[in-house]
C-alpha atoms as a PDB file:
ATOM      1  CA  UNK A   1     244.858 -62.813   4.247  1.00  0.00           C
ATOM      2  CA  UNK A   2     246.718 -59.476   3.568  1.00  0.00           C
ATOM      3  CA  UNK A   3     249.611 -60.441   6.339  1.00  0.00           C
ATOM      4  CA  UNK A   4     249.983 -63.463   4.366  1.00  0.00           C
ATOM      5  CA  UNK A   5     250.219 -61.864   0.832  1.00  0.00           C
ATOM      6  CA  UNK A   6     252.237 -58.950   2.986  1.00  0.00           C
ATOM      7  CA  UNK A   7     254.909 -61.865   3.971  1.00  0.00           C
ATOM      8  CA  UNK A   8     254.998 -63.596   0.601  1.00  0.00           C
ATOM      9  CA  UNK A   9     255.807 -60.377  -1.192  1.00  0.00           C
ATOM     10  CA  UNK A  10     258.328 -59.293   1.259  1.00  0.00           C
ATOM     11  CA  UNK A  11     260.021 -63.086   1.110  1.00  0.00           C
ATOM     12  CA  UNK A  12     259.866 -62.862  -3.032  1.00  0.00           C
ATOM     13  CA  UNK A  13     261.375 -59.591  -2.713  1.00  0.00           C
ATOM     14  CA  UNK A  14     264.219 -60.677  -0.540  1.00  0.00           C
ATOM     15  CA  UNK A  15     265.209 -63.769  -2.150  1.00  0.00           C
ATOM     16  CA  UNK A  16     265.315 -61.141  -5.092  1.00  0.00           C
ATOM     17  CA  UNK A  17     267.713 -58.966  -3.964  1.00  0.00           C
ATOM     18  CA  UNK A  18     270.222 -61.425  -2.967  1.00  0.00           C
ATOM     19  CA  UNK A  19     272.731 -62.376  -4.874  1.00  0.00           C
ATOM     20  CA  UNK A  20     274.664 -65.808  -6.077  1.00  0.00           C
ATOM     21  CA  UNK A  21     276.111 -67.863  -3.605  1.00  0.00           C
ATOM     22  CA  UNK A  22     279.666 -70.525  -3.728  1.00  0.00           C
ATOM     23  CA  UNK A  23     277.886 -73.207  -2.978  1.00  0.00           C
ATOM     24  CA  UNK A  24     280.337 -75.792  -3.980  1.00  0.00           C
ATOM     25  CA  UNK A  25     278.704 -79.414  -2.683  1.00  0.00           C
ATOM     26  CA  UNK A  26     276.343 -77.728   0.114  1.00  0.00           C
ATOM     27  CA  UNK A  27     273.211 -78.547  -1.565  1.00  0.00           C
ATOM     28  CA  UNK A  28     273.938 -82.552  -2.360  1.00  0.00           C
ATOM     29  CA  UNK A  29     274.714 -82.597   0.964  1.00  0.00           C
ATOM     30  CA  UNK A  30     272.216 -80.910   2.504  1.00  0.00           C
ATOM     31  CA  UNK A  31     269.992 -83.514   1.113  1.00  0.00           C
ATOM     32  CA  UNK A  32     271.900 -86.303   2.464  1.00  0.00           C
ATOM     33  CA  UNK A  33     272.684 -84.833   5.681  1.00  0.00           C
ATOM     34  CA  UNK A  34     268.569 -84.285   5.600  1.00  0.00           C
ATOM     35  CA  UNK A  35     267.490 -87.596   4.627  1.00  0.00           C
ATOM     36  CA  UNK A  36     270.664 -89.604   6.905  1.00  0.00           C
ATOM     37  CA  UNK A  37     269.534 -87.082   9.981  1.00  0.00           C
ATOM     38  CA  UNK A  38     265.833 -88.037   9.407  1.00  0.00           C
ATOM     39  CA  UNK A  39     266.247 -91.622   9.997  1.00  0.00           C
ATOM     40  CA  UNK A  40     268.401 -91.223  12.701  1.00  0.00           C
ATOM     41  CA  UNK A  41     266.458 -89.754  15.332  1.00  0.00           C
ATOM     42  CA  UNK A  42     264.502 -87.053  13.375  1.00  0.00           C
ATOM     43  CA  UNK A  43     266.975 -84.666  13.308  1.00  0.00           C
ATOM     44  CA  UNK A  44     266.602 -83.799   9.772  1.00  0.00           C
ATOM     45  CA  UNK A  45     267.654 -79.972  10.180  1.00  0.00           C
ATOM     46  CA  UNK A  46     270.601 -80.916  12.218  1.00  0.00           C
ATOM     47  CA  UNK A  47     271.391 -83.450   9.210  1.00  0.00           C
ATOM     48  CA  UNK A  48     271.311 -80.883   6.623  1.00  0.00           C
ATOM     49  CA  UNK A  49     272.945 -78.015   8.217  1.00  0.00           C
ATOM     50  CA  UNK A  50     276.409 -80.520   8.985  1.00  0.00           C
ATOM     51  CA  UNK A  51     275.906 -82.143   5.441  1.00  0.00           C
ATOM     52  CA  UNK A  52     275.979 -78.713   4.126  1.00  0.00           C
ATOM     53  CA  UNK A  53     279.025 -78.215   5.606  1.00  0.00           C
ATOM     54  CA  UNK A  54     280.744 -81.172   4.707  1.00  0.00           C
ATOM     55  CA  UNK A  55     279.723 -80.910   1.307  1.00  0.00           C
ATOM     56  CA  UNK A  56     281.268 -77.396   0.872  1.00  0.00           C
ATOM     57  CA  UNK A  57     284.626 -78.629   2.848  1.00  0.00           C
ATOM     58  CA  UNK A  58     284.323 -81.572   0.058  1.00  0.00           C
ATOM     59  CA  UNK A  59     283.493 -79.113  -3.118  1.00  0.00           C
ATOM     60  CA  UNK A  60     285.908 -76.405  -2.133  1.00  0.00           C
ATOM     61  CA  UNK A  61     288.403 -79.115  -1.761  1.00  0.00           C
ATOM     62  CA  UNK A  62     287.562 -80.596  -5.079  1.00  0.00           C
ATOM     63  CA  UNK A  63     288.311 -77.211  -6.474  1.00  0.00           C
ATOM     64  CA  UNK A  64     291.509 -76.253  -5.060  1.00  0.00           C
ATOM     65  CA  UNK A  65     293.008 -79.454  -6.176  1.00  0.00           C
ATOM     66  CA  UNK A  66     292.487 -79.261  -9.742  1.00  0.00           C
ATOM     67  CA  UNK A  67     293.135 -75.316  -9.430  1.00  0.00           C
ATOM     68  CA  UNK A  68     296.743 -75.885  -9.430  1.00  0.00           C
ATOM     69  CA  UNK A  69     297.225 -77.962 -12.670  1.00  0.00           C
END
């Protein structure tokens, strides 16, 4: 019970400490990639990790487009 609360308190404390992220489009597609990879094969993790990436290819983009005008 102690290593438990020992890990949760070290995990709060970490996600604590970091800071913002650019995630331009990784989360949508992390869900996507997640629920597309689960129903093909089971390979949800696989799924969200490349929809992650293709979302923030998409998003950053998205952003450098209308950057310019």
């Amino acid at each position: 019970m102690k290593a438990i609360a020992l890990v949760l308190a070290l995990t709060l404390a970490g996600a604590g400490a970091a800071g913002t992220a650019e995630a331009r489009g990784c989360v949508r597609g992390a869900i996507v990639g997640g629920v597309v990879g689960h129903f093909a094969g089971h390979h949800a993790l696989l799924g969200a990790a490349a929809g992650c990436a293709i979302g923030h290819h998409y998003g950053s983009r998205h952003d450098r487009h209308y950057r310019r005008y």
